[in-house]
PDB file of N, CA and C in Angstrom:
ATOM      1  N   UNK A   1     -54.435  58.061  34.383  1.00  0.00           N
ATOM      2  CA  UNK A   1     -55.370  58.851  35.152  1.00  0.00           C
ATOM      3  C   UNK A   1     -56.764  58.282  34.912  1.00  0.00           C
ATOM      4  N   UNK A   2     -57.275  58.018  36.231  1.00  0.00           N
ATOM      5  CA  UNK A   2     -59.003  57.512  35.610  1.00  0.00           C
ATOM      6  C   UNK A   2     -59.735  58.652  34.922  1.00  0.00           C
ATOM      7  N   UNK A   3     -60.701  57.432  33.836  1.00  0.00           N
ATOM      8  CA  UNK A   3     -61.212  58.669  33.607  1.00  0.00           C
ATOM      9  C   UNK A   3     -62.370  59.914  34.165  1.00  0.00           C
ATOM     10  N   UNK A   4     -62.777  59.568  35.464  1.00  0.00           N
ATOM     11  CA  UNK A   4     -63.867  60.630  35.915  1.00  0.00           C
ATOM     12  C   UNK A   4     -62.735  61.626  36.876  1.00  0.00           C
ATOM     13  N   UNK A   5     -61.451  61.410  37.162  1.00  0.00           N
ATOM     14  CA  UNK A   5     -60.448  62.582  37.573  1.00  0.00           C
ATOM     15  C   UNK A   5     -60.034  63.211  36.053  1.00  0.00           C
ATOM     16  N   UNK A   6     -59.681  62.632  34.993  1.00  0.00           N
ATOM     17  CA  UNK A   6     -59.596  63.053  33.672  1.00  0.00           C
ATOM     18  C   UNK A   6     -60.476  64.159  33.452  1.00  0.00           C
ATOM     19  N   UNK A   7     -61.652  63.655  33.367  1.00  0.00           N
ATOM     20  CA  UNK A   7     -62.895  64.799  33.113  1.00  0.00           C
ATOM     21  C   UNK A   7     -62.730  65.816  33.550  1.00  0.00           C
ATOM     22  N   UNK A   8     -62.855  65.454  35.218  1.00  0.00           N
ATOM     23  CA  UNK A   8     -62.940  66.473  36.196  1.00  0.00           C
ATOM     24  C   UNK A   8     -61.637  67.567  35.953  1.00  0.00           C
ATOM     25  N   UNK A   9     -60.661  67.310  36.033  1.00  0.00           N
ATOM     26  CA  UNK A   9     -59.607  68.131  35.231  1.00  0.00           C
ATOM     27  C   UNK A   9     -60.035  69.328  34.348  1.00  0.00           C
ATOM     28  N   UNK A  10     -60.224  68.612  33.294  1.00  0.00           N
ATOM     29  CA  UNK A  10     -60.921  68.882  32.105  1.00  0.00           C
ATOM     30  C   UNK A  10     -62.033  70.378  31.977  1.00  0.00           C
ATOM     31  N   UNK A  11     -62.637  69.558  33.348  1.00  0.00           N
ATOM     32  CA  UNK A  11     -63.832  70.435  33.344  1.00  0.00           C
ATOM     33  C   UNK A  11     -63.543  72.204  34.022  1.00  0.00           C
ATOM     34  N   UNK A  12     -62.109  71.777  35.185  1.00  0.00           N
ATOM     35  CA  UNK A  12     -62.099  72.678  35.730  1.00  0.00           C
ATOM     36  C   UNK A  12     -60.870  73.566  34.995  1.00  0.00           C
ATOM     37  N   UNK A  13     -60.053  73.103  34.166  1.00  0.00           N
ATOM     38  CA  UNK A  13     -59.298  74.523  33.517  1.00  0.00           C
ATOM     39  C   UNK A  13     -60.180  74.892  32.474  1.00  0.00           C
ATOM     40  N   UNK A  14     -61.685  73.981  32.072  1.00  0.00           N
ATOM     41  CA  UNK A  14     -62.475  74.917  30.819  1.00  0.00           C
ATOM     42  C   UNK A  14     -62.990  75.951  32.170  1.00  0.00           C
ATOM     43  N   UNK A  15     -63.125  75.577  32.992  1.00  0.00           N
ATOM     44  CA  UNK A  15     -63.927  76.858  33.674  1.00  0.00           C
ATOM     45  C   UNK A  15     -62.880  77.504  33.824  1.00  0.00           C
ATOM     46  N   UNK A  16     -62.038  77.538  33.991  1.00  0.00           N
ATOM     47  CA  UNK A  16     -60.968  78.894  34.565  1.00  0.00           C
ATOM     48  C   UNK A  16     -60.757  79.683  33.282  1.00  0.00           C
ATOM     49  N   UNK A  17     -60.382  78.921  32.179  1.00  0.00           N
ATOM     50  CA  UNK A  17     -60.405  79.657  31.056  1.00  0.00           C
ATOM     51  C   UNK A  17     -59.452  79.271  30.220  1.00  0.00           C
ATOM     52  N   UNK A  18     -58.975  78.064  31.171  1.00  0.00           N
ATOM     53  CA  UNK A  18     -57.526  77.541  30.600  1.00  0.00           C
ATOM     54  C   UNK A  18     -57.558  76.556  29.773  1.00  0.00           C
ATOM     55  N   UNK A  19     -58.324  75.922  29.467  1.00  0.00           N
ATOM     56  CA  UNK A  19     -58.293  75.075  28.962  1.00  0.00           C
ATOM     57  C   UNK A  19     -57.940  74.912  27.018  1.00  0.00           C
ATOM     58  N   UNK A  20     -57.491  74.051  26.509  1.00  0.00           N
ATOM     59  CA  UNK A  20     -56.899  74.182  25.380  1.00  0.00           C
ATOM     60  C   UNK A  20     -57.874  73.985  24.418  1.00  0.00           C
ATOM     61  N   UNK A  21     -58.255  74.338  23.041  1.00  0.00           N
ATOM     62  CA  UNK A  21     -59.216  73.911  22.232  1.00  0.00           C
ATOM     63  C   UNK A  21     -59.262  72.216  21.773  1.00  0.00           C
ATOM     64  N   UNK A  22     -58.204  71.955  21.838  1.00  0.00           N
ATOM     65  CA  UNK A  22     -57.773  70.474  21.406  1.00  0.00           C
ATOM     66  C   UNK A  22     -57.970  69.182  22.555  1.00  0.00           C
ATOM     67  N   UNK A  23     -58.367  68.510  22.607  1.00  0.00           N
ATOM     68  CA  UNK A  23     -57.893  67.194  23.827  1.00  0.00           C
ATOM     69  C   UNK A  23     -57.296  66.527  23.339  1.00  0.00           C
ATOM     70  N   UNK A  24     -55.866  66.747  23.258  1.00  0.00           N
ATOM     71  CA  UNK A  24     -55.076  65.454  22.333  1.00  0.00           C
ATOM     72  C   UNK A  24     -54.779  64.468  23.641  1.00  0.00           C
ATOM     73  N   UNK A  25     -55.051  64.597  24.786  1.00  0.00           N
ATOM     74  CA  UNK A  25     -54.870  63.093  24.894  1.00  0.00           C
ATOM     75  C   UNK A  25     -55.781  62.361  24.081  1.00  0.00           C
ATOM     76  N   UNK A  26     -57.169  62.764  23.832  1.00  0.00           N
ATOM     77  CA  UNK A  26     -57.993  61.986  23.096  1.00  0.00           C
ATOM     78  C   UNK A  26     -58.003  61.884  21.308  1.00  0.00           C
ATOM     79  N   UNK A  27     -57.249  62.321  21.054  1.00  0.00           N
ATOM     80  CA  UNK A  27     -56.493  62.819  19.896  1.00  0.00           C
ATOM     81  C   UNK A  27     -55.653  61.354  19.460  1.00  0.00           C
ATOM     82  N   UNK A  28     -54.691  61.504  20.671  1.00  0.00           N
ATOM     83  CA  UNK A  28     -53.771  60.538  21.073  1.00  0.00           C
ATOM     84  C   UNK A  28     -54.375  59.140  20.682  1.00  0.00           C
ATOM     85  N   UNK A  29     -55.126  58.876  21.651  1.00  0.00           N
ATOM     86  CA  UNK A  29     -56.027  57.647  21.483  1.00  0.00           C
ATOM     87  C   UNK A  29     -57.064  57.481  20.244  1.00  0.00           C
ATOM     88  N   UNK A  30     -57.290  58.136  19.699  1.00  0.00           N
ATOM     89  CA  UNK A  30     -57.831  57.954  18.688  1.00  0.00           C
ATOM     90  C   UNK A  30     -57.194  57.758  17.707  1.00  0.00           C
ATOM     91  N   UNK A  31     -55.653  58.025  17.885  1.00  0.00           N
ATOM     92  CA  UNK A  31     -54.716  57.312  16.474  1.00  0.00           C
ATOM     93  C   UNK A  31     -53.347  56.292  17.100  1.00  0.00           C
ATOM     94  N   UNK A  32     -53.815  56.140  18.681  1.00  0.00           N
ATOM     95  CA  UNK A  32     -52.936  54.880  18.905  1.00  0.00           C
ATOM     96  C   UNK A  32     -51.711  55.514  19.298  1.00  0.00           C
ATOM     97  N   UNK A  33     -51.615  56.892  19.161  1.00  0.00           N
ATOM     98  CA  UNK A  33     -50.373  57.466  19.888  1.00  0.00           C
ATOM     99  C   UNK A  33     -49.259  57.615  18.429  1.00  0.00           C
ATOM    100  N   UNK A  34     -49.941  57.695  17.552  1.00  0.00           N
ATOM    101  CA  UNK A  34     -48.793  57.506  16.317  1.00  0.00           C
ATOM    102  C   UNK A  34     -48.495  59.119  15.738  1.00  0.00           C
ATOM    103  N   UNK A  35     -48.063  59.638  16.205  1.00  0.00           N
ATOM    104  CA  UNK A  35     -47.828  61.017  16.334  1.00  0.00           C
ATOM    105  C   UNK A  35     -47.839  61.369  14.241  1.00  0.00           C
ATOM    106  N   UNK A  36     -47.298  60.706  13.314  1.00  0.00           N
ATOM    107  CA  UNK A  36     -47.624  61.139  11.836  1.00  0.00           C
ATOM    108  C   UNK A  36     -48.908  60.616  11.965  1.00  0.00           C
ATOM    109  N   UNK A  37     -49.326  59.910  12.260  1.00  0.00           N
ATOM    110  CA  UNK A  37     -51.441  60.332  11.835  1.00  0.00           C
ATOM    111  C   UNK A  37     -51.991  61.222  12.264  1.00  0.00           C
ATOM    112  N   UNK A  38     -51.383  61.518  13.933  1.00  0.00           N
ATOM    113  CA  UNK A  38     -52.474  62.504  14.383  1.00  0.00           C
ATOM    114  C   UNK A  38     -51.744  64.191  13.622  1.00  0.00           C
ATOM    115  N   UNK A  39     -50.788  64.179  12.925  1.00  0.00           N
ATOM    116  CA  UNK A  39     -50.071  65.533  11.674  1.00  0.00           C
ATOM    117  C   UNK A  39     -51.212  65.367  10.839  1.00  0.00           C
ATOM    118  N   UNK A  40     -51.238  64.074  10.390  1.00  0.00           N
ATOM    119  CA  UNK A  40     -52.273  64.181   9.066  1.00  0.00           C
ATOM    120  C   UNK A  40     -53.861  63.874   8.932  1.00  0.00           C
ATOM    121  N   UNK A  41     -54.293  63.822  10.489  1.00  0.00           N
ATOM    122  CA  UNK A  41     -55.546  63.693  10.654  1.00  0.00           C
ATOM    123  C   UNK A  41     -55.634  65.311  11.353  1.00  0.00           C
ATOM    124  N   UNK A  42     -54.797  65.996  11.833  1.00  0.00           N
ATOM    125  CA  UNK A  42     -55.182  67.408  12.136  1.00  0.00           C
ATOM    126  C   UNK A  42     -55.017  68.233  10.851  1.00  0.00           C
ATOM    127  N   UNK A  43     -54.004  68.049   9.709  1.00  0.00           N
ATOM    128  CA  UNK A  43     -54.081  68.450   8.703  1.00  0.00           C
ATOM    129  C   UNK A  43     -55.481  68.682   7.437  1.00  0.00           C
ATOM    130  N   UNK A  44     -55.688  67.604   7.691  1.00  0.00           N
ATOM    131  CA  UNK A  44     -57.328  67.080   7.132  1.00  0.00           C
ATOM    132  C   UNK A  44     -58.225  68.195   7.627  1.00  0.00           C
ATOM    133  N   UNK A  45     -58.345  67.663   9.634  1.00  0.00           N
ATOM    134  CA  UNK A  45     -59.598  68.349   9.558  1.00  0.00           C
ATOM    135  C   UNK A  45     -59.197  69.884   9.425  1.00  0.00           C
ATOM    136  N   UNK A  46     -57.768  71.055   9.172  1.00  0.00           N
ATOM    137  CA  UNK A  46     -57.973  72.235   8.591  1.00  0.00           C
ATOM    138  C   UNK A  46     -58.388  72.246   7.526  1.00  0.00           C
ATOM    139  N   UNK A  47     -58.506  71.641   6.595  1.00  0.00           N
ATOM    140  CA  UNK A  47     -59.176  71.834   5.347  1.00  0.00           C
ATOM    141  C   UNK A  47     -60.201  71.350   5.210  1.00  0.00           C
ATOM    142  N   UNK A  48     -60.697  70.385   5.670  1.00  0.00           N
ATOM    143  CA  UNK A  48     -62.071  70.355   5.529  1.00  0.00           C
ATOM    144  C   UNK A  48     -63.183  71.025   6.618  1.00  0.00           C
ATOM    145  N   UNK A  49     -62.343  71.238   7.619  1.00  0.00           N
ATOM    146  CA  UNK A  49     -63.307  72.544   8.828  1.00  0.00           C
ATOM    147  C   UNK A  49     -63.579  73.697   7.433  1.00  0.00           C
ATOM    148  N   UNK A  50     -62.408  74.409   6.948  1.00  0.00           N
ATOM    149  CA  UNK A  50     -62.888  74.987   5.780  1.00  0.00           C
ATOM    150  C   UNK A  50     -63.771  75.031   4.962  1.00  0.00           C
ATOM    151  N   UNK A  51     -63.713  73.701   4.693  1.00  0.00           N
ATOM    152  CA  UNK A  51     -65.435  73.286   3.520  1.00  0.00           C
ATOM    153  C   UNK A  51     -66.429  73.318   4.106  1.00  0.00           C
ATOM    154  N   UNK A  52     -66.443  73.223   5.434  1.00  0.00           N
ATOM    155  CA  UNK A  52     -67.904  72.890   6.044  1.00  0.00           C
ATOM    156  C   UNK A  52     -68.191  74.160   6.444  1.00  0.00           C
ATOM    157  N   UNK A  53     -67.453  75.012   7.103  1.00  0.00           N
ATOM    158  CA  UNK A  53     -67.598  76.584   7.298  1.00  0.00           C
ATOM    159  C   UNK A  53     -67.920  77.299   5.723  1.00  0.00           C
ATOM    160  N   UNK A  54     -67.617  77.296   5.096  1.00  0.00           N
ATOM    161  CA  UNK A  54     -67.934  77.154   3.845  1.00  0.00           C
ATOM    162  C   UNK A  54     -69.226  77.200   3.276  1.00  0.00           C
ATOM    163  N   UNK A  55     -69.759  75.641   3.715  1.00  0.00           N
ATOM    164  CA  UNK A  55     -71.235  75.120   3.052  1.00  0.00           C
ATOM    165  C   UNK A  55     -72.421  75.708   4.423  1.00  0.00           C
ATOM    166  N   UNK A  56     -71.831  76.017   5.232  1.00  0.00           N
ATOM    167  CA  UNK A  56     -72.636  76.571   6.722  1.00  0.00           C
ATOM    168  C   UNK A  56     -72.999  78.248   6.049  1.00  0.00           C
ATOM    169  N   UNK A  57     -72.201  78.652   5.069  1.00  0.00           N
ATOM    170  CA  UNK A  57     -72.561  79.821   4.771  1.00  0.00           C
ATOM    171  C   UNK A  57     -73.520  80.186   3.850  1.00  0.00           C
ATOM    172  N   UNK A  58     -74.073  79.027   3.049  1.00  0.00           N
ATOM    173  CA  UNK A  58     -74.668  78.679   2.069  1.00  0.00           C
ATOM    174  C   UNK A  58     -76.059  78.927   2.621  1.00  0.00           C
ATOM    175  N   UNK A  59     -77.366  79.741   1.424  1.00  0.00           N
ATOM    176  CA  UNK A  59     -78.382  79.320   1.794  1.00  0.00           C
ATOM    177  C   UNK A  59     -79.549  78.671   2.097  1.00  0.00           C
ATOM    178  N   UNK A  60     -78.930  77.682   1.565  1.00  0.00           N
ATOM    179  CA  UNK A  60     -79.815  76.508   1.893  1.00  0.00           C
ATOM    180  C   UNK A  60     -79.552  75.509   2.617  1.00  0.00           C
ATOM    181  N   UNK A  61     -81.026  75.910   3.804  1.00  0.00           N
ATOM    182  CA  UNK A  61     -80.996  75.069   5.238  1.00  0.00           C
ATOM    183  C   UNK A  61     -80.606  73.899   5.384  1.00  0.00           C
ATOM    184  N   UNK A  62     -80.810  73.054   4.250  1.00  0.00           N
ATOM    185  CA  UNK A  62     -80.083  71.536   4.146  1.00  0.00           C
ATOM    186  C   UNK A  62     -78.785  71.650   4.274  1.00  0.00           C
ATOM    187  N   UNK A  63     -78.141  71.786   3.575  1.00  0.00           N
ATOM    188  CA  UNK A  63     -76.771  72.015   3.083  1.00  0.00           C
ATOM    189  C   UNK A  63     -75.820  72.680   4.681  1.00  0.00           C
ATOM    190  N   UNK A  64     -76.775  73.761   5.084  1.00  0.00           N
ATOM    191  CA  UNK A  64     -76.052  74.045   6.727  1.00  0.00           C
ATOM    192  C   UNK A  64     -76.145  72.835   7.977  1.00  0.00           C
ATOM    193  N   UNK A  65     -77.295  72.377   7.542  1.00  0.00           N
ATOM    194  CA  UNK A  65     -77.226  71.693   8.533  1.00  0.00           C
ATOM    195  C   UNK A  65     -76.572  70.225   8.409  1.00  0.00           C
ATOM    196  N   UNK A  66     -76.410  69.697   7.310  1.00  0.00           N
ATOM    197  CA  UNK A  66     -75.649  68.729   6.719  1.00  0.00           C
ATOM    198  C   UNK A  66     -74.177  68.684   7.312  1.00  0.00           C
ATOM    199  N   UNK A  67     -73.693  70.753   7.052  1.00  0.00           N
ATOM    200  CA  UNK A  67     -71.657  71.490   6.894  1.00  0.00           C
ATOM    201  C   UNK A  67     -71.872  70.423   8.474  1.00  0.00           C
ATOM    202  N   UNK A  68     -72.873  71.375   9.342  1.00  0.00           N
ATOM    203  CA  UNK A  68     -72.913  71.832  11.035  1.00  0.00           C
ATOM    204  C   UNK A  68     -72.366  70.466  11.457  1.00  0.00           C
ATOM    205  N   UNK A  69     -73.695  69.161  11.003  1.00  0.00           N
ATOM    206  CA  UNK A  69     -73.016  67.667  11.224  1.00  0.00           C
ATOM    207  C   UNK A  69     -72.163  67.054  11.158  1.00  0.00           C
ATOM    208  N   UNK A  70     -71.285  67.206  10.049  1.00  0.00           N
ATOM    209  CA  UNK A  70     -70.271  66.882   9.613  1.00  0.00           C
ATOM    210  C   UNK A  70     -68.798  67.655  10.517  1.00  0.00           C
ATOM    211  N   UNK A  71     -69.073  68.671  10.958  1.00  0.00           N
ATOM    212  CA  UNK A  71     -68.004  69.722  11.486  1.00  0.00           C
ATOM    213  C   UNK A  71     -67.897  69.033  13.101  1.00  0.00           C
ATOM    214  N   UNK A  72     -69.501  68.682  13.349  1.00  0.00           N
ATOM    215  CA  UNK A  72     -69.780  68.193  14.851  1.00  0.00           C
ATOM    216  C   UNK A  72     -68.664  66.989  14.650  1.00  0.00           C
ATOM    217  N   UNK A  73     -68.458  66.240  13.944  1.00  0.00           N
ATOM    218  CA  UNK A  73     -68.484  64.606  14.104  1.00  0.00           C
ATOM    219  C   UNK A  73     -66.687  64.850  14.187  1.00  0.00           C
ATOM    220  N   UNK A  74     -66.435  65.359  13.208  1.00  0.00           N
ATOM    221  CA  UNK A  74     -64.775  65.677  12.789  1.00  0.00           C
ATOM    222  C   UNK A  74     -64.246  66.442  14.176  1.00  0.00           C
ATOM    223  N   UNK A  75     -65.342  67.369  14.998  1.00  0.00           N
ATOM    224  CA  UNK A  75     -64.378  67.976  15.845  1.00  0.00           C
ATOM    225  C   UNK A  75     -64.187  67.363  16.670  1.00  0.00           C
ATOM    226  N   UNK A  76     -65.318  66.114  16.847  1.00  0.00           N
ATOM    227  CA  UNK A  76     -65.577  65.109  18.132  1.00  0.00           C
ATOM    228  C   UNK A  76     -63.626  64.032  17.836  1.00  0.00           C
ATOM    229  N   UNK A  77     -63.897  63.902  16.294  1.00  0.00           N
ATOM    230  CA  UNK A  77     -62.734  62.993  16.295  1.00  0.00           C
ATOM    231  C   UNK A  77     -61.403  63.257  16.729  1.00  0.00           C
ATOM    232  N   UNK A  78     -61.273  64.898  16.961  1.00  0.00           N
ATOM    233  CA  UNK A  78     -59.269  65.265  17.522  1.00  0.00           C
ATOM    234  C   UNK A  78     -59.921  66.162  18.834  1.00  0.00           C
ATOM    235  N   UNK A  79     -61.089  65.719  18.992  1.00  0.00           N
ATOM    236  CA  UNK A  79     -61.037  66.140  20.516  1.00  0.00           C
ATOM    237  C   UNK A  79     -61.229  67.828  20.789  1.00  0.00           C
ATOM    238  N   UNK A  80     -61.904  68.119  19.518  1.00  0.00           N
ATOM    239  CA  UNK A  80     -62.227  70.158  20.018  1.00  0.00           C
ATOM    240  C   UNK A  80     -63.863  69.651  20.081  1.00  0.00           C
ATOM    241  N   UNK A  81     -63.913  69.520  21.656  1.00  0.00           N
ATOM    242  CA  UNK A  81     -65.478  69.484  22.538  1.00  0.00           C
ATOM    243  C   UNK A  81     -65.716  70.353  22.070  1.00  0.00           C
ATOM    244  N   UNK A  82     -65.521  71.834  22.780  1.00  0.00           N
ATOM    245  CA  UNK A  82     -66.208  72.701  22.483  1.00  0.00           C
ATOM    246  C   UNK A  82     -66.456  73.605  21.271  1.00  0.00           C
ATOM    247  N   UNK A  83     -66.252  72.492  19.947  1.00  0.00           N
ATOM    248  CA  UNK A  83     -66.412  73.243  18.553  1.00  0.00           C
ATOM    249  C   UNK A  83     -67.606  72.343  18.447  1.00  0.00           C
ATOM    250  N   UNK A  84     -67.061  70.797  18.750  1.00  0.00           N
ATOM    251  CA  UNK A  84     -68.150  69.826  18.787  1.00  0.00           C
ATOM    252  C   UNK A  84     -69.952  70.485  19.375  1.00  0.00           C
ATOM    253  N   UNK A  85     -69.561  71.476  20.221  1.00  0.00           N
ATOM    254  CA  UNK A  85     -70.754  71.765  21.187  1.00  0.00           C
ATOM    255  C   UNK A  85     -71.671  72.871  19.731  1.00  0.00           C
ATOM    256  N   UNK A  86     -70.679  73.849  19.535  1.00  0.00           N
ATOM    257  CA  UNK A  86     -71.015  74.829  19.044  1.00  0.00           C
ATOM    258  C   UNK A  86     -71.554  74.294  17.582  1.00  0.00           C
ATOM    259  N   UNK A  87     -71.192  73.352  16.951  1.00  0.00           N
ATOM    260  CA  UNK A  87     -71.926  72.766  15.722  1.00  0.00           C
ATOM    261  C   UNK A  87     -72.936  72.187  15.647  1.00  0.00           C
ATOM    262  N   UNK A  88     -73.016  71.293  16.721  1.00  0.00           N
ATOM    263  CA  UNK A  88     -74.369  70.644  17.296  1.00  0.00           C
ATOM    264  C   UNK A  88     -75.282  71.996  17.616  1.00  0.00           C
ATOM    265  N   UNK A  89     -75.410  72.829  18.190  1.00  0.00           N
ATOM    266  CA  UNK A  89     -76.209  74.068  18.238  1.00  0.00           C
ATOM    267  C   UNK A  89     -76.805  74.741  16.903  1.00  0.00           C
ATOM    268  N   UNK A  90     -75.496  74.935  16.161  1.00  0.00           N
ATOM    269  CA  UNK A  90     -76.335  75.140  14.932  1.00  0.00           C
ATOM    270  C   UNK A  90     -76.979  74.477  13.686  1.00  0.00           C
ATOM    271  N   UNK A  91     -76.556  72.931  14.142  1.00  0.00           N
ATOM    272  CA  UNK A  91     -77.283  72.023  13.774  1.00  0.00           C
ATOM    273  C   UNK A  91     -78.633  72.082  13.843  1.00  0.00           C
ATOM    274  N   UNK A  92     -78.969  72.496  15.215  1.00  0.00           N
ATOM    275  CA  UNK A  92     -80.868  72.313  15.512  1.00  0.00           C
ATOM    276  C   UNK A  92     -81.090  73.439  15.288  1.00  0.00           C
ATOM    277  N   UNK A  93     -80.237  74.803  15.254  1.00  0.00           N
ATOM    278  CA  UNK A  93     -80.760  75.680  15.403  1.00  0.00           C
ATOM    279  C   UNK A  93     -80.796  76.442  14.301  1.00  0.00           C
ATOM    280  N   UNK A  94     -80.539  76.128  13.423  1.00  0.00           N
ATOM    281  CA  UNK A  94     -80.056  76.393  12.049  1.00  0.00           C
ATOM    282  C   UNK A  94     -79.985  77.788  11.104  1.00  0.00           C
ATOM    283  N   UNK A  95     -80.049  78.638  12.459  1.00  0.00           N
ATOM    284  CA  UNK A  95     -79.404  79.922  11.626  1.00  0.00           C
ATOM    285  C   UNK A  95     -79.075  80.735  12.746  1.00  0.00           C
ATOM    286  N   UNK A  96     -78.495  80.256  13.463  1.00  0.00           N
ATOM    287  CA  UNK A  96     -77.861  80.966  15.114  1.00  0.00           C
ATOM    288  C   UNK A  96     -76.670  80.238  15.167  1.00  0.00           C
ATOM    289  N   UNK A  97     -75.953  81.117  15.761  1.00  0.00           N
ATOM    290  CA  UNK A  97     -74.457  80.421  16.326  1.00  0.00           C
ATOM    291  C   UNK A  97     -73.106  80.472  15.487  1.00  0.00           C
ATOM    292  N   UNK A  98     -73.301  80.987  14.237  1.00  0.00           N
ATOM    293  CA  UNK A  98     -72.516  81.087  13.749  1.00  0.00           C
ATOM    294  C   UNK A  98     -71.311  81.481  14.150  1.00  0.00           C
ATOM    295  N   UNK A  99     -71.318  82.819  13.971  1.00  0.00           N
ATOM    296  CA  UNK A  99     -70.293  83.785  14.771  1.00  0.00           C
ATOM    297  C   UNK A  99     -69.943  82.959  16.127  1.00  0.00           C
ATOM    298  N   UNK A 100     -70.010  82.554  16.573  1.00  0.00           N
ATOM    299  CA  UNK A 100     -69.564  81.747  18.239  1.00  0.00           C
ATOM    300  C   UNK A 100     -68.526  80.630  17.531  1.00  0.00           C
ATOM    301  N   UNK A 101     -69.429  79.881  16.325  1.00  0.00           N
ATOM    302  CA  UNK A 101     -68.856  78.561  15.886  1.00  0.00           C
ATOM    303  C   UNK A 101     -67.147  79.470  14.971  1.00  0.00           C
ATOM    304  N   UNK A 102     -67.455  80.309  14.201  1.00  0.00           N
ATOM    305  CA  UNK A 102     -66.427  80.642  13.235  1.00  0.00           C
ATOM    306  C   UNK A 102     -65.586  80.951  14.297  1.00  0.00           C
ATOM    307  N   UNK A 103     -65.505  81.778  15.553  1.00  0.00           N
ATOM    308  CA  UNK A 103     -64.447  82.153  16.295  1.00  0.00           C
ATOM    309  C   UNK A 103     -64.051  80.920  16.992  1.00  0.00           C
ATOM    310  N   UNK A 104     -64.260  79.910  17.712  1.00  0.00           N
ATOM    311  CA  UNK A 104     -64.041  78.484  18.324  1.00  0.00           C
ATOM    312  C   UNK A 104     -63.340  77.726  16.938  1.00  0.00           C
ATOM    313  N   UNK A 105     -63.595  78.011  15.911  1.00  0.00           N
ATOM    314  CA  UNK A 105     -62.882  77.068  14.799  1.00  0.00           C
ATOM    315  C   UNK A 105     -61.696  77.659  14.422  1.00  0.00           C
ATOM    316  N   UNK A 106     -61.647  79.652  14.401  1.00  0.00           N
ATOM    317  CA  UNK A 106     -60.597  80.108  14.558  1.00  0.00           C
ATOM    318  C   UNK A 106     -59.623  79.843  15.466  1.00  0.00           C
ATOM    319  N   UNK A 107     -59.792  79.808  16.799  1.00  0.00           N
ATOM    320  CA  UNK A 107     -59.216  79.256  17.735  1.00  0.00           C
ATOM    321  C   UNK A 107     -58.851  77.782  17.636  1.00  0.00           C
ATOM    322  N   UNK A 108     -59.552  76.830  17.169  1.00  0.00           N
ATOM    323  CA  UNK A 108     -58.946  75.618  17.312  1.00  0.00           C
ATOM    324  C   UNK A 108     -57.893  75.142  16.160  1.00  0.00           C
ATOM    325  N   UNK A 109     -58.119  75.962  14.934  1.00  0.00           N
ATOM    326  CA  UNK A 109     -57.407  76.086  13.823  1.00  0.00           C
ATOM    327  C   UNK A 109     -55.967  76.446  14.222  1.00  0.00           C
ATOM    328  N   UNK A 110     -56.087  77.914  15.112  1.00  0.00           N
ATOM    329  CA  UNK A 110     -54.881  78.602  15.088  1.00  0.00           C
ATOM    330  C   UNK A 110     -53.889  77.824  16.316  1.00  0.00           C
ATOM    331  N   UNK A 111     -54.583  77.167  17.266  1.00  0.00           N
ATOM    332  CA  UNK A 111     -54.140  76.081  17.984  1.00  0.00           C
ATOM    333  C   UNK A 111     -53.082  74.794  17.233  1.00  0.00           C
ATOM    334  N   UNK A 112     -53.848  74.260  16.493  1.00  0.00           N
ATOM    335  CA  UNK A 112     -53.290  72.898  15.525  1.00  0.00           C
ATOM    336  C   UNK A 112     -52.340  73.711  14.829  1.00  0.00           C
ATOM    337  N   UNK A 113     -52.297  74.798  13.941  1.00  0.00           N
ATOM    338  CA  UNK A 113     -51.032  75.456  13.354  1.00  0.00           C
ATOM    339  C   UNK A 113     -49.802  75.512  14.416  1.00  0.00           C
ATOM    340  N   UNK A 114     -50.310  76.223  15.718  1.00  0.00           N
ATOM    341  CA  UNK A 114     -49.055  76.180  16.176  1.00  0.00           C
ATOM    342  C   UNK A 114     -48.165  75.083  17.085  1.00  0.00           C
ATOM    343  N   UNK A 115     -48.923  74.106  17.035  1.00  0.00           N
ATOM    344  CA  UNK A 115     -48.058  72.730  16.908  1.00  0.00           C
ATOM    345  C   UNK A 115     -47.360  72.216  16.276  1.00  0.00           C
ATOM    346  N   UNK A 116     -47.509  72.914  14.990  1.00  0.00           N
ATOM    347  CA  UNK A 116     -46.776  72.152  14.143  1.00  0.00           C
ATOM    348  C   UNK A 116     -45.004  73.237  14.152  1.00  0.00           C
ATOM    349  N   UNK A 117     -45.022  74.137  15.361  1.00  0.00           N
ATOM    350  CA  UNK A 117     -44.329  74.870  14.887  1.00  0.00           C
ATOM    351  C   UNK A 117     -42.826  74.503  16.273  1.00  0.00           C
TER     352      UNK A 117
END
């Protein structure tokens, strides 16, 4: 599929509501299609989404905005855009968004669990 019909896809089951927290086609491609990396690269980022939700709770502004970066980059890598979006927000914004980000990580968390099932 090219990718600007890809997108476009993309774009229109996030608007309907359908859309999945995960893009494992891009998931996919980011580990070559080797289905035990992308187990143990989604495994990873549940535990370390943990640490960074974690250090985001912490009060000191460094340290949140450090978790926020780190959460951005990892969600960018298995393809949860829109956790990616919500970390970058509280990246700049650095004491907003939380609650938006913890429920989108709940969701993308409880997503990757039930794949494995």
């Amino acid at each position: 599929m090219p990718m600007a019909l890809k997108q476009d896809v993309f774009n229109a089951s996030r608007a309907s509501g359908h859309a999945k927290p995960l893009d494992l086609v891009h998931l996919s491609n980011q580990t070559q299609g080797d289905a035990n990396l992308e187990r143990e690269v989604l495994g990873i980022f549940l535990t370390q989404s943990q640490v960074y939700l974690n250090m985001m709770d912490c009060s000191d502004v460094e340290t949140r905005i450090r978790a926020a970066h780190s959460m951005k980059g990892a969600a960018r890598g298995i393809g949860a855009f829109d956790l990616a979006e919500l970390a970058e927000e509280v990246e700049h914004d650095r004491h907003n968004g939380y609650d938006q980000l913890k429920r989108e990580l709940t969701r993308v968390n409880d997503y990757i669990r039930s794949l494995a099932n």
